[in-house]
Protein backbone atom coordinates (compact mmCIF):
# COMPACT_ATOMS: atom_id res chain seq x y z
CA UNK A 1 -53.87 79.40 6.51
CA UNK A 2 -51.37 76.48 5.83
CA UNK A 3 -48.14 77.47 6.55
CA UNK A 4 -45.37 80.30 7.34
CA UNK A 5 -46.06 81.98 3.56
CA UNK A 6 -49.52 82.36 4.58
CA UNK A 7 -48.91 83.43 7.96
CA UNK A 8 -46.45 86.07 6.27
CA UNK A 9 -49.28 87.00 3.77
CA UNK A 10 -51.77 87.69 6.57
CA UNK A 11 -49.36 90.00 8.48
CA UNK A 12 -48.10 91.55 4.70
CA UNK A 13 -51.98 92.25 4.02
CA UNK A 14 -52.80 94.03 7.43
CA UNK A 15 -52.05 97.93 6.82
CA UNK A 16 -52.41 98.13 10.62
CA UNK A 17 -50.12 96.13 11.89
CA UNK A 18 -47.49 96.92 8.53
CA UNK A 19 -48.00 100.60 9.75
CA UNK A 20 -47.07 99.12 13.53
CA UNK A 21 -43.92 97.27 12.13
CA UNK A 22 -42.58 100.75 10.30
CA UNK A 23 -42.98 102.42 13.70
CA UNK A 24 -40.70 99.75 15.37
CA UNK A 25 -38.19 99.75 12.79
CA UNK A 26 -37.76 103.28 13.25
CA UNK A 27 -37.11 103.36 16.76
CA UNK A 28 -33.50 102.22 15.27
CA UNK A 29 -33.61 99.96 18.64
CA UNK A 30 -31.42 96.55 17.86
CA UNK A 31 -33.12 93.48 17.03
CA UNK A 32 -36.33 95.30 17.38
CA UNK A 33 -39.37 93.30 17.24
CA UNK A 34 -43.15 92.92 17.48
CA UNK A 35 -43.59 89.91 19.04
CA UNK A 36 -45.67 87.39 21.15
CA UNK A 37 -49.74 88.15 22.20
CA UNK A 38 -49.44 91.02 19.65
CA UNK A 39 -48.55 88.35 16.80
CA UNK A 40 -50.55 85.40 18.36
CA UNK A 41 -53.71 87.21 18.69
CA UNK A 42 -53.32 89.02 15.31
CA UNK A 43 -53.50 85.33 14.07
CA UNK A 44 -55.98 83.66 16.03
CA UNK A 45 -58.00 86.65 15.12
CA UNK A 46 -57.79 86.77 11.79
CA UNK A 47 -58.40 82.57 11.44
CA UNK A 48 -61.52 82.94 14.03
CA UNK A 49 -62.93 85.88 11.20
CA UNK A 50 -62.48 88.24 14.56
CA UNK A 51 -62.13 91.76 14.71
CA UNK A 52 -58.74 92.29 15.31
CA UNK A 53 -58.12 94.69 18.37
CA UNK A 54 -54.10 95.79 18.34
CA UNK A 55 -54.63 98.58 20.45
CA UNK A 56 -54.98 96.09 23.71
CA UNK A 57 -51.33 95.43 24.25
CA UNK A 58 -48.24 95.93 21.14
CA UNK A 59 -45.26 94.00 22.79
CA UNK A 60 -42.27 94.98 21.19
CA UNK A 61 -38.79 93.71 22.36
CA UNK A 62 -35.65 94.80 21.55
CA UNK A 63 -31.72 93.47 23.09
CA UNK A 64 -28.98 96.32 23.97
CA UNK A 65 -27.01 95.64 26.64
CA UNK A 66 -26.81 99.73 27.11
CA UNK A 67 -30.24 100.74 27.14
CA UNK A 68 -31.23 100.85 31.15
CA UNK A 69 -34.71 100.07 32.42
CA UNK A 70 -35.58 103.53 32.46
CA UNK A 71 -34.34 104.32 29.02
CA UNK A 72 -36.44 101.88 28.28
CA UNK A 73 -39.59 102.91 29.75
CA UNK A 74 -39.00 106.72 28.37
CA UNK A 75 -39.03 105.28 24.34
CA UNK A 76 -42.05 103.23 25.94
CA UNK A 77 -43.45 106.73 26.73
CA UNK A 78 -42.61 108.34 23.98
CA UNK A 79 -44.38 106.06 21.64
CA UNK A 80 -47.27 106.16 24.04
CA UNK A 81 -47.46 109.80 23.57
CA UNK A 82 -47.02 109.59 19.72
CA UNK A 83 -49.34 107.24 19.29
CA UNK A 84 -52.07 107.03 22.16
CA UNK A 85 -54.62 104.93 20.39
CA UNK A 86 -52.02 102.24 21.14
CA UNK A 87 -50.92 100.18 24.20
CA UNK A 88 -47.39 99.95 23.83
CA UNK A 89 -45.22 97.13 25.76
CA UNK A 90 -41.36 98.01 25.50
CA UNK A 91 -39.03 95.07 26.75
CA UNK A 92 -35.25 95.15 26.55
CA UNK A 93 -34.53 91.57 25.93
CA UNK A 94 -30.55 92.70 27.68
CA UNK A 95 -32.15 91.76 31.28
CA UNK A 96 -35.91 90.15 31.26
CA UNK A 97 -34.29 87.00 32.29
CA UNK A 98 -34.72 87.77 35.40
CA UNK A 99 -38.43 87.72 35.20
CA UNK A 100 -37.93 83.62 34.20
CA UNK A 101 -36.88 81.02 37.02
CA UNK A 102 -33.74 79.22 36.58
CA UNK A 103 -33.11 81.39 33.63
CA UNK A 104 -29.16 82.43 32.24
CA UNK A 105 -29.12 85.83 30.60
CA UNK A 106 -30.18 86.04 26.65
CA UNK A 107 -27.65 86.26 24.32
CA UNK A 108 -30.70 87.74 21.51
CA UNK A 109 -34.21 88.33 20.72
CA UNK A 110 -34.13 85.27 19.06
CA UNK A 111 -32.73 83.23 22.37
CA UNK A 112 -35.22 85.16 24.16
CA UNK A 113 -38.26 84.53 22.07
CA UNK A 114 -36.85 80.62 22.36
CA UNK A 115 -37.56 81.45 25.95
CA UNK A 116 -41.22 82.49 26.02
CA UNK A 117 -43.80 79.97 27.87
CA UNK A 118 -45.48 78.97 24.75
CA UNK A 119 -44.92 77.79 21.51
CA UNK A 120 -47.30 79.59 19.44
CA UNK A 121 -46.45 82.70 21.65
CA UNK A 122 -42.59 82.07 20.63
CA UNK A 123 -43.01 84.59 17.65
CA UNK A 124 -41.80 87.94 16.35
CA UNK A 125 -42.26 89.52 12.92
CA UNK A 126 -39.97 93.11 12.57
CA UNK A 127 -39.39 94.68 9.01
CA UNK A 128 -35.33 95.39 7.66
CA UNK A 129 -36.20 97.57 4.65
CA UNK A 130 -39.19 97.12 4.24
CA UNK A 131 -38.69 93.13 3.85
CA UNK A 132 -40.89 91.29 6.75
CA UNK A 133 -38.68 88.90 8.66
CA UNK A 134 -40.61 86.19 10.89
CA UNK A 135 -38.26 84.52 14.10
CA UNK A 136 -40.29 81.54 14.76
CA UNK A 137 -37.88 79.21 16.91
CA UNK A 138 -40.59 76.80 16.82
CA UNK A 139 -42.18 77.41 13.12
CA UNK A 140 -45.69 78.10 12.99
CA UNK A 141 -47.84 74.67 12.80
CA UNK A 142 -49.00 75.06 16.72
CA UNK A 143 -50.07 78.83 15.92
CA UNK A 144 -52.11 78.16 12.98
CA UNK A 145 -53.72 75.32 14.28
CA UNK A 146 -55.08 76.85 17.32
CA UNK A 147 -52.30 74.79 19.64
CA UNK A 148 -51.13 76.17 23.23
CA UNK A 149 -48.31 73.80 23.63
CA UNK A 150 -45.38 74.88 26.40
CA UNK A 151 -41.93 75.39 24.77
CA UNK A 152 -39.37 72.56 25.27
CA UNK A 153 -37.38 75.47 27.65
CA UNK A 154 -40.59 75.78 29.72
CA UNK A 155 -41.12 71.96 29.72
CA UNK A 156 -37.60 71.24 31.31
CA UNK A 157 -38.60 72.80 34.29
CA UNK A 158 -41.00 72.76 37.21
CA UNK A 159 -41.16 75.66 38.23
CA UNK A 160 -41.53 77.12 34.32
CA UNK A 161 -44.08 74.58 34.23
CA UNK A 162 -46.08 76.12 36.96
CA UNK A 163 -45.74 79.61 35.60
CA UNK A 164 -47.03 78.25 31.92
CA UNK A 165 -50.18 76.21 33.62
CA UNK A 166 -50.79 80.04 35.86
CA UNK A 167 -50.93 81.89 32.37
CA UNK A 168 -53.64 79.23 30.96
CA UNK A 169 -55.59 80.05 34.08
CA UNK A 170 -55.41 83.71 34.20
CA UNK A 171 -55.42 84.19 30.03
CA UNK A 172 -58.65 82.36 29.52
CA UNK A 173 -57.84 82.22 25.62
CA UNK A 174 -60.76 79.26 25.44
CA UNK A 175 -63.28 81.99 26.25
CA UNK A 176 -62.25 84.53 22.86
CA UNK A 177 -60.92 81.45 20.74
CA UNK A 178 -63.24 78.22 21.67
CA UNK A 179 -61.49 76.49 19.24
CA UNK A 180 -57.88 76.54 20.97
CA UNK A 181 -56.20 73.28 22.13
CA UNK A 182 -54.17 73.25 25.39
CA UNK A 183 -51.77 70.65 25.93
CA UNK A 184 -51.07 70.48 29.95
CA UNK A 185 -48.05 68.06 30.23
């Protein structure tokens, strides 16, 4: 894999996660997206010649400013109950600022994804009639090349800094992809 086309190829030649991508668009949620460890792994995976395992965790993130929190986690049900061989992560985008220090509200998925703690994280594929459309703030080099780099919004700030040097800890990626380089600073 050399660049976005192939990245695009790889996620156009996985029925699985295609079949994952028709489900989202037809929640009908705005800016609807599958996004971040869902994508990243997907990747990794499929580079390392791993199994892919998509029933671990979907995260799929959507922005209306009026769909509550518990809206929210009832569609999360919903498509837990519909499709139980899945792990389904339902964010609306509308108020998960909160969950960031020193963060202002997001205008979009897109600002939000921006957001995220790492670069090759800072991904989300969604279909629009049947045409894949990739929102890679930071394009795709880092992902395909096995790079955990923070994003320049998490590098701006201590605390974010913190928080992205945590998830290296806890998330262990070294262990399932030896191969990953982790840039601290």
């Amino acid at each position: 894999m050399k660049n976005q086309q192939d990245l695009m190829n790889c996620i156009s030649n996985n029925p699985e996660l295609m079949t994952i991508l028709i489900i989202v668009e037809e929640l009908h949620l705005p800016q609807a997206c599958l996004c971040a460890g869902t994508i990243r792994s997907t990747i990794w995976n499929h580079l390392s010649t791993k199994k892919n395992y998509l029933s671990n965790d979907l995260d799929i993130i959507f922005f209306d400013p009026n769909v509550s929190y518990e809206s929210t986690l009832l569609i999360q049900d919903q498509l837990q109950q519909k499709y139980p061989f899945y792990q389904w992560e339902l964010r609306n985008q509308y108020d998960m600022h909160q969950h960031n220090p020193n963060t202002a509200p997001y205008l979009s998925v897109e600002d939000a994804i921006s957001k995220f703690p790492e670069t090759c994280t800072a991904i989300g594929i969604r279909t629009q009639k049947g045409e894949l459309e990739l929102i890679a703030p930071y394009g795709v080099s880092d992902l395909i090349h096995f790079k955990v780099v923070p994003t320049p919004y998490y590098q701006t700030d201590p605390e974010r800094m913190a928080i992205f040097k945590q998830r290296l800890r806890q998330k262990d990626w070294k262990k399932t992809w030896p191969n990953l380089t982790l840039y601290l600073n």
